[in-house]
Protein backbone atom coordinates (compact mmCIF):
# COMPACT_ATOMS: atom_id res chain seq x y z
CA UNK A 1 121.59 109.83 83.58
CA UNK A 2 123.18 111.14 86.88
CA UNK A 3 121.14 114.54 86.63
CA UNK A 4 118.32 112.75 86.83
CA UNK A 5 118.75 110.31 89.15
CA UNK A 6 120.08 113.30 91.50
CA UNK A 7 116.84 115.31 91.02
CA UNK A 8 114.96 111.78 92.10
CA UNK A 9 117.50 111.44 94.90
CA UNK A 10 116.74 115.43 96.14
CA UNK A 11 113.13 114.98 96.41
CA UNK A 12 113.24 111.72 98.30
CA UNK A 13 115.60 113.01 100.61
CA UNK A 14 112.76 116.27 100.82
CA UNK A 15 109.60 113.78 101.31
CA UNK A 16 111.77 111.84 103.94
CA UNK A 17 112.45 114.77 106.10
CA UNK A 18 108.43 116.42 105.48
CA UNK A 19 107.12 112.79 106.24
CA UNK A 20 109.69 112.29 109.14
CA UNK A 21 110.56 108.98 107.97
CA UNK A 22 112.93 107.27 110.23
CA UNK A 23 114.50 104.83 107.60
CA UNK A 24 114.75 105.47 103.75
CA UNK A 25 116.22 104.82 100.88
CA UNK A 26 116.80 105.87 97.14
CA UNK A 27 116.64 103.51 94.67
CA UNK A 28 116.21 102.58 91.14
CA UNK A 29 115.25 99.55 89.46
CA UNK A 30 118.31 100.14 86.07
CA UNK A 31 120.91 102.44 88.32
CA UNK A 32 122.69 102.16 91.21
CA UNK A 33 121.52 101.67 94.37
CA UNK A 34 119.12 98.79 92.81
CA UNK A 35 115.81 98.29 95.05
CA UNK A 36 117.69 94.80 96.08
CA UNK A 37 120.09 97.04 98.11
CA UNK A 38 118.27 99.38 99.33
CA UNK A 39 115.58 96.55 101.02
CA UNK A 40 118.74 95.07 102.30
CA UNK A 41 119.85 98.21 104.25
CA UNK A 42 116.53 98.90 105.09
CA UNK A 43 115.70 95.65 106.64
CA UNK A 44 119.27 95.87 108.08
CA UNK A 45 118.17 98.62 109.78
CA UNK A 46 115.03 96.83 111.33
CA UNK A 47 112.64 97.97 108.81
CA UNK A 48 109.55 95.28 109.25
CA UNK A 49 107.59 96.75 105.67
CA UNK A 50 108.90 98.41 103.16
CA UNK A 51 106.93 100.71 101.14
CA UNK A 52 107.68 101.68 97.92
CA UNK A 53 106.77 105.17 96.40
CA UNK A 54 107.61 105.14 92.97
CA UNK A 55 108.77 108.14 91.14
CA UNK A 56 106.67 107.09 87.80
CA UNK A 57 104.45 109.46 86.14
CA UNK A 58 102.08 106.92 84.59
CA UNK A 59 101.66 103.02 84.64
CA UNK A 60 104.39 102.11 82.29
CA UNK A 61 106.01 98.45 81.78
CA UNK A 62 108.17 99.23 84.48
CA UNK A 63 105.40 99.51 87.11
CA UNK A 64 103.23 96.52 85.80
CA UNK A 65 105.72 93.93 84.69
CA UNK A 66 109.12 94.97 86.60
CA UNK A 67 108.03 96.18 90.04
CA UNK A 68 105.48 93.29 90.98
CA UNK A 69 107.93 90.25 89.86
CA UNK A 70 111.22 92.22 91.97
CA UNK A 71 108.91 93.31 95.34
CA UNK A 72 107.30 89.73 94.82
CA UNK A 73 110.82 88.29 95.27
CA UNK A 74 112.55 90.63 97.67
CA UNK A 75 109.36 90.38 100.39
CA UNK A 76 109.84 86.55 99.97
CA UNK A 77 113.68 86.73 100.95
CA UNK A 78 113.42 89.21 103.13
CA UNK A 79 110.16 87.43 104.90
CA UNK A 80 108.67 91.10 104.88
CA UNK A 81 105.32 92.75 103.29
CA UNK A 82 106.47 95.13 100.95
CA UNK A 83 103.63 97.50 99.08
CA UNK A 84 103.94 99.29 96.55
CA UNK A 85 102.17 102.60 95.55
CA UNK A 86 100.43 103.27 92.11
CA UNK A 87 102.15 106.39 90.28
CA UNK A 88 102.25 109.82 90.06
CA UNK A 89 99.51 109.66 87.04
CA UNK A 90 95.86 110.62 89.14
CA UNK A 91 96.95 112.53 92.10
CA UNK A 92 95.05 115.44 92.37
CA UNK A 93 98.61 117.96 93.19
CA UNK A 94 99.59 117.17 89.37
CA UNK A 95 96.81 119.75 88.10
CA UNK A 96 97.79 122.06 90.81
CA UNK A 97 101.58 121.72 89.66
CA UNK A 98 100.64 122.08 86.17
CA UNK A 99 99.02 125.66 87.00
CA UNK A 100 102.05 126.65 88.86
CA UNK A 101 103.68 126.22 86.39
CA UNK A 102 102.33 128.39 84.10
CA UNK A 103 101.48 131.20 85.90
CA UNK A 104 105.36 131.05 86.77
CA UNK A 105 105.68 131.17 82.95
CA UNK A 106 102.77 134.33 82.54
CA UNK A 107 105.12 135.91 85.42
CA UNK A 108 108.33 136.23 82.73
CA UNK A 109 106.84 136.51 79.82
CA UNK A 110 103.08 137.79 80.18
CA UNK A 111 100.16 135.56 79.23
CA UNK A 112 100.29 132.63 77.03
């Protein structure tokens, strides 16, 4: 779905310039670029880790059968540590986005 993949592609570019990342890249694990690509520019580039930050709200197959087998390989061709983080699911800013949210929505329309 190109609108999504372009929202996912927006906010990496965002957290890349907030965390001042020198290298990055966008990737996806079933659209193009793959994560195989991008760890190939990135090491390219002189990247010695890679860290991967996915863009998963909870711990879906994806994250615990997908992930682990394709970082497992790529950090063994590249001869690189590559670490994944766990997903969006826990982190405390989700609650805070959730209220946001809804007192954007009160803001329109009045209380819910």
């Amino acid at each position: 779905m190109p609108s999504a993949n372009e929202a996912v592609r927006t906010i990496s570019s965002r957290a890349a310039q907030e965390g001042a990342w020198d290298l990055f890249e966008t990737a996806f694990l079933e659209a193009s670029p793959h994560l195989a690509e991008a760890v190939a520019r990135l090491t390219a580039a002189g990247a010695e880790e890679v860290l991967v930050l996915p863009y998963f709200l909870t711990l879906g197959i994806h994250l615990q059968r997908d992930l682990p087998v394709l970082v497992k390989s790529l950090s063994q061709q590249y001869g690189i540590p590559i670490r994944v983080s766990g997903p969006l699911d826990g982190h405390p800013e989700l609650s805070r986005i959730l209220v946001a949210r809804a007192a954007d929505l009160m803001k329109v329309r009045g209380p819910v």
